[in-house]
N, C-alpha and C. Protein backbone atom coordinates (compact mmCIF):
# COMPACT_ATOMS: atom_id res chain seq x y z
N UNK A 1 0.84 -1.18 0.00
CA UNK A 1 0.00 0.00 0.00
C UNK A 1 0.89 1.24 0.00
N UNK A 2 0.70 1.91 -0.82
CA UNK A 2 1.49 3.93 -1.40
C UNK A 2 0.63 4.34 -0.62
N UNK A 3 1.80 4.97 0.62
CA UNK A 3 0.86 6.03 1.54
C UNK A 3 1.49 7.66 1.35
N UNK A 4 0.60 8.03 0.18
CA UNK A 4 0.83 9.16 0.29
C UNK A 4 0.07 10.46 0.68
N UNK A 5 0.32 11.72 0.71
CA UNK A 5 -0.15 13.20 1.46
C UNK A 5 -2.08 12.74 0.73
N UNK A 6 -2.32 12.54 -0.19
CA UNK A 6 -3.97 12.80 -0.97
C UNK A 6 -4.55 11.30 0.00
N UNK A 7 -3.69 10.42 0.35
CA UNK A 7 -4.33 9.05 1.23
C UNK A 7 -4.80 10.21 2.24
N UNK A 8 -3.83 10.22 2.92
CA UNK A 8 -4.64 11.10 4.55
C UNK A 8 -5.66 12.43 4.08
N UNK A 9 -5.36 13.02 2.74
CA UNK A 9 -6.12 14.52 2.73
C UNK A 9 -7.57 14.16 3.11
N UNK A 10 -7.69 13.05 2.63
CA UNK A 10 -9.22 12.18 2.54
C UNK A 10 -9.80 11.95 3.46
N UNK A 11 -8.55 11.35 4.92
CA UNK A 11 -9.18 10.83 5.99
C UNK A 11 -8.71 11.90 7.17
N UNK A 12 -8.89 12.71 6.80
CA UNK A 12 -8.24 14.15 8.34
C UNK A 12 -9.65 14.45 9.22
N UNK A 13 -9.00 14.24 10.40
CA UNK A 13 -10.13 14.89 11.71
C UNK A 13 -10.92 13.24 11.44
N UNK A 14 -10.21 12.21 11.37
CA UNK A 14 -10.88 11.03 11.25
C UNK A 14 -10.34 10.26 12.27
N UNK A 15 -10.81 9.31 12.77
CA UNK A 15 -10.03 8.41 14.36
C UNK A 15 -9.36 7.01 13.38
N UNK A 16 -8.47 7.04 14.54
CA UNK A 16 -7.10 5.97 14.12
C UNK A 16 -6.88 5.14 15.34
N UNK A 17 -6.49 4.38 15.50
CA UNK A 17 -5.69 3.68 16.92
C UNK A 17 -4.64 3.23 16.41
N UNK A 18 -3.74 3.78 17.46
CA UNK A 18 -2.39 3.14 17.26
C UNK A 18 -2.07 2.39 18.60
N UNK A 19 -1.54 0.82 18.07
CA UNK A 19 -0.67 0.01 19.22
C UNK A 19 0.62 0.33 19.19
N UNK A 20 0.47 1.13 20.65
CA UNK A 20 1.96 1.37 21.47
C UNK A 20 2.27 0.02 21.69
N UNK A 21 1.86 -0.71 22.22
CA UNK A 21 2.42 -2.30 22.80
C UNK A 21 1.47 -2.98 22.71
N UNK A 22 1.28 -4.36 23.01
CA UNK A 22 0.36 -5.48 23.24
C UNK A 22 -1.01 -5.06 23.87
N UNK A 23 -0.36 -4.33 24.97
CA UNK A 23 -1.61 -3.98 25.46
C UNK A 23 -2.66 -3.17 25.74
N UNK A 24 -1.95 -1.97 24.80
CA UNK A 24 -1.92 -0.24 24.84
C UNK A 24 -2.69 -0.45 23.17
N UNK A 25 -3.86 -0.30 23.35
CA UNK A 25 -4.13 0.48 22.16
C UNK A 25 -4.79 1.79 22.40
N UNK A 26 -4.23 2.95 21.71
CA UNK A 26 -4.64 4.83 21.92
C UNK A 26 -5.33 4.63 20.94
N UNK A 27 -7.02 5.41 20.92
CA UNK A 27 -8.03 5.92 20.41
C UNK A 27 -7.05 7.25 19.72
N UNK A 28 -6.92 7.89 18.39
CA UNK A 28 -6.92 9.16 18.24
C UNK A 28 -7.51 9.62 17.13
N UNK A 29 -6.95 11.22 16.80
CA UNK A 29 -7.63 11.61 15.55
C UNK A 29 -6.20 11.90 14.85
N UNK A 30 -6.51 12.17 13.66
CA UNK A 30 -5.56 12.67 12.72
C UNK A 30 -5.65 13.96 12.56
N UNK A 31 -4.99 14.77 12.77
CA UNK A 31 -5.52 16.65 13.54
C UNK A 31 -4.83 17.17 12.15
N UNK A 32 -3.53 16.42 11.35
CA UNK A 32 -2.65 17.44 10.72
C UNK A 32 -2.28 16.84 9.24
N UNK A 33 -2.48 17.23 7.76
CA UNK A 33 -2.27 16.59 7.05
C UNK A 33 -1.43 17.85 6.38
N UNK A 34 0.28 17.88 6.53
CA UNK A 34 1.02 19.20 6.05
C UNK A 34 1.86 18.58 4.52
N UNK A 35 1.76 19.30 3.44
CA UNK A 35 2.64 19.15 2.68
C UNK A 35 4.48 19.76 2.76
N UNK A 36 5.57 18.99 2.81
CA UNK A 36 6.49 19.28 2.84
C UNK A 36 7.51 20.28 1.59
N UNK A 37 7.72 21.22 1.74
CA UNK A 37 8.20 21.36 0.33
C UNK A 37 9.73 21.42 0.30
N UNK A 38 9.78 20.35 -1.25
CA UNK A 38 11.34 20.02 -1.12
C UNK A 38 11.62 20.44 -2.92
N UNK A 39 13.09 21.40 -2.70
CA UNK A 39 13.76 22.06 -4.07
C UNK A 39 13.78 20.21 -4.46
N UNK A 40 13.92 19.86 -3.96
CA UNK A 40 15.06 17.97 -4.76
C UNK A 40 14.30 17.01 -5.13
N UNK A 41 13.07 17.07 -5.30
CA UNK A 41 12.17 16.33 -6.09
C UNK A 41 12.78 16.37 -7.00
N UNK A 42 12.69 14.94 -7.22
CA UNK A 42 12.70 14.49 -8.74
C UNK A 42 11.68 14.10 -9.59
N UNK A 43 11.16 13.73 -10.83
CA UNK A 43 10.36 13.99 -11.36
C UNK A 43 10.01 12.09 -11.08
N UNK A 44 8.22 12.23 -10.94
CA UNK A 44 7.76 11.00 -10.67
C UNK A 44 7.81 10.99 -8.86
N UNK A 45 8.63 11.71 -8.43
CA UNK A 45 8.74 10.96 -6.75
C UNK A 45 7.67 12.13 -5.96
N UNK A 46 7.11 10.76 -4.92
CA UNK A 46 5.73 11.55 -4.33
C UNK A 46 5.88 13.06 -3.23
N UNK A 47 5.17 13.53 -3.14
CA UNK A 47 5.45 14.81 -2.33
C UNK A 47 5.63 14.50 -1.00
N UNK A 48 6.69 14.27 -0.31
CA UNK A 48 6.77 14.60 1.51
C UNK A 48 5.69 15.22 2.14
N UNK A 49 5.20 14.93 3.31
CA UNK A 49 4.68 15.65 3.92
C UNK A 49 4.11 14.89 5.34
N UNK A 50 3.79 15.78 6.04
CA UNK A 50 3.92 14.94 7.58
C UNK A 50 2.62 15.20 8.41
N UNK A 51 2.37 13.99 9.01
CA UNK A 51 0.84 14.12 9.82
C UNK A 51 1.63 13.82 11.91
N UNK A 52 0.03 14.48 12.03
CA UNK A 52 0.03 14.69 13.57
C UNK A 52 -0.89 14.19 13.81
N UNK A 53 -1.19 13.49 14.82
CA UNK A 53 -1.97 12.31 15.38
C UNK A 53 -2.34 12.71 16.92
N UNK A 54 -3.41 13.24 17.24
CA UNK A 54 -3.40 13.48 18.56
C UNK A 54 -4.37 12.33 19.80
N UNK A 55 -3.70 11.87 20.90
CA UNK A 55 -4.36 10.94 21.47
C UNK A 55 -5.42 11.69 21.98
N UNK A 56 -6.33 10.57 22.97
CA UNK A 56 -7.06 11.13 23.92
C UNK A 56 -6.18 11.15 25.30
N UNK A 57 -5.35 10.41 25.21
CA UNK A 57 -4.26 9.59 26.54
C UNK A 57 -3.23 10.52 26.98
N UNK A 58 -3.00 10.84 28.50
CA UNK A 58 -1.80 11.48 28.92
C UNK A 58 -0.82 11.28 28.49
N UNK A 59 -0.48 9.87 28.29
CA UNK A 59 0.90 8.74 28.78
C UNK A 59 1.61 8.98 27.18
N UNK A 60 2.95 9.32 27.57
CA UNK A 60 3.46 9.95 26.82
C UNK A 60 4.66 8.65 26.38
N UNK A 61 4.55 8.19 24.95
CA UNK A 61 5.10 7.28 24.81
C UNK A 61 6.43 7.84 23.28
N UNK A 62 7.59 6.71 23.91
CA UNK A 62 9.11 6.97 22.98
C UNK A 62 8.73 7.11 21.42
N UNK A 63 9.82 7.76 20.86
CA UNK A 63 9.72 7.79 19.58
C UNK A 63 9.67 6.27 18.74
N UNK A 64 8.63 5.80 17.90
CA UNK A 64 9.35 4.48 17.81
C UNK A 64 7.92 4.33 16.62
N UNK A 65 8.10 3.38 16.00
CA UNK A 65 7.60 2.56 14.74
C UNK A 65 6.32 1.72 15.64
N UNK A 66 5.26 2.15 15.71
CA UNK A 66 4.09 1.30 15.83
C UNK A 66 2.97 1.25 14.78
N UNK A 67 2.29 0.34 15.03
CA UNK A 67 1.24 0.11 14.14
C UNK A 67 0.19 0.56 14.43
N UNK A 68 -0.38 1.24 13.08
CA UNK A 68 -1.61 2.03 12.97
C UNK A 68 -2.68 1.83 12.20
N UNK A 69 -3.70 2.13 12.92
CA UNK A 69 -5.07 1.25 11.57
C UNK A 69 -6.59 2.36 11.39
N UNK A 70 -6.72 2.44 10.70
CA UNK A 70 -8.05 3.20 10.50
C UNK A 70 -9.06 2.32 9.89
N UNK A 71 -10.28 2.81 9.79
CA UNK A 71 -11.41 2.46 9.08
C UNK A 71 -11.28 2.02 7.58
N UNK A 72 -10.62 3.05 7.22
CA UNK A 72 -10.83 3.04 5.64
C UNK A 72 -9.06 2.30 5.09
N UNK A 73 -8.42 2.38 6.17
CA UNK A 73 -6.61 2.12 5.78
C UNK A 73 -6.55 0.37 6.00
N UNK A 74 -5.78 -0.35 5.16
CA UNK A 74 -5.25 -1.44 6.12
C UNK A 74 -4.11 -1.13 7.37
N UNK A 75 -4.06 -1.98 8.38
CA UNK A 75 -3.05 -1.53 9.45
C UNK A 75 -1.70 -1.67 8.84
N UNK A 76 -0.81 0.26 9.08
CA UNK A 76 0.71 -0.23 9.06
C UNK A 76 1.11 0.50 9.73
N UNK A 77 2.75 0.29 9.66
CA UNK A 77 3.74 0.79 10.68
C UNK A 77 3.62 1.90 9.74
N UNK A 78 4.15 2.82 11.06
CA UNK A 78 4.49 4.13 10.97
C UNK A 78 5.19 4.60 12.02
N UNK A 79 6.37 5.41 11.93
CA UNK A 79 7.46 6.04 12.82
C UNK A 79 6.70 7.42 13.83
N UNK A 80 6.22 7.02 14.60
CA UNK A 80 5.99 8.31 15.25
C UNK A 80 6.74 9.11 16.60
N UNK A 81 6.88 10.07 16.25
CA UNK A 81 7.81 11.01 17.78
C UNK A 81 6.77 12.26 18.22
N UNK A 82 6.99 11.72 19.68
CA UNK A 82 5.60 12.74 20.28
C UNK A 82 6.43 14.10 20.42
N UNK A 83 5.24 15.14 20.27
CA UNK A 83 5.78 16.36 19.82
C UNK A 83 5.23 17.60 20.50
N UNK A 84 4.52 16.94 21.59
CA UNK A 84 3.29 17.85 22.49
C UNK A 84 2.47 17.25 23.33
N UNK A 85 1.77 17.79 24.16
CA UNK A 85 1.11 17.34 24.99
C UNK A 85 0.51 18.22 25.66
N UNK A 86 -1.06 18.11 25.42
CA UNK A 86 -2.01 19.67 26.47
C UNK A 86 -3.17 18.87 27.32
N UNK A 87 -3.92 19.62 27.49
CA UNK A 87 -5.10 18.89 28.46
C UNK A 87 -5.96 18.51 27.27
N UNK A 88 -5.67 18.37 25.71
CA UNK A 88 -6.86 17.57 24.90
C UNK A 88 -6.02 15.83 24.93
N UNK A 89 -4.55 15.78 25.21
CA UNK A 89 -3.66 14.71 24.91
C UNK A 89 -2.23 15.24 24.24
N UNK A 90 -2.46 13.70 24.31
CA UNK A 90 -0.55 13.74 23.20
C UNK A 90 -0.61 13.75 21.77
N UNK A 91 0.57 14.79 21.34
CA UNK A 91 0.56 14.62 19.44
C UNK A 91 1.96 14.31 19.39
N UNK A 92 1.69 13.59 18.04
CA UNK A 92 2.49 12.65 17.60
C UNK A 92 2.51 12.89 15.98
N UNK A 93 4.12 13.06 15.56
CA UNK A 93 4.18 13.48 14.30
C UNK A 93 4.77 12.36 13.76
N UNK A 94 4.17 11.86 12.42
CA UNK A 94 5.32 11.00 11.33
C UNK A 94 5.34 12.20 10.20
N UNK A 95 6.89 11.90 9.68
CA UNK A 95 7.41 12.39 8.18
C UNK A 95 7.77 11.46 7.32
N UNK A 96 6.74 11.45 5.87
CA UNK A 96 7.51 10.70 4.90
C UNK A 96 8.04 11.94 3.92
N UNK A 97 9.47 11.02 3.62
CA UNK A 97 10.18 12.00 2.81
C UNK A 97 10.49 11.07 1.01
């Protein structure tokens, strides 16, 4: 599955769960769908750009590759590093480049 920036444009302000561990699965939404802009595209290669994932959950977990699944997505890994934390929860950014 090609996960690119027009996959998420589709599914933003939509709920996701991601497994932190075995036993941790976080309810969230997808809050951020940003396009990256890069001079070094080459022609054919997809546009960068990076999403934010905000929990409902305090618990503030390491930067690290867990698995993520939505409604409409099959479940995959994705690299996420938490990047905030307020009284709505924790956000959590991946970048594909």
């Amino acid at each position: 599955m090609a996960l690119t920036k027009d996959t998420f444009d589709n599914i933003k302000d939509k709920s996701f769960e991601i497994s932190f561990n075995s036993e941790e699965v976080s309810n969230c939404k997808l809050i951020e769908v940003k396009g990256i802009n890069s001079s070094t595209l080459t022609e054919g290669q997809p546009e960068p750009f990076s999403l934010v994932f905000e929990t409902q959950s305090d618990l503030i977990y390491d930067q690290n590759t867990y698995m993520v699944k939505n409604a409409e997505l099959e479940e995959f890994p994705i690299f996420l590093v938490p990047i905030g934390a307020d009284e709505n929860g924790v956000r959590y950014e991946a970048v594909f480049t």
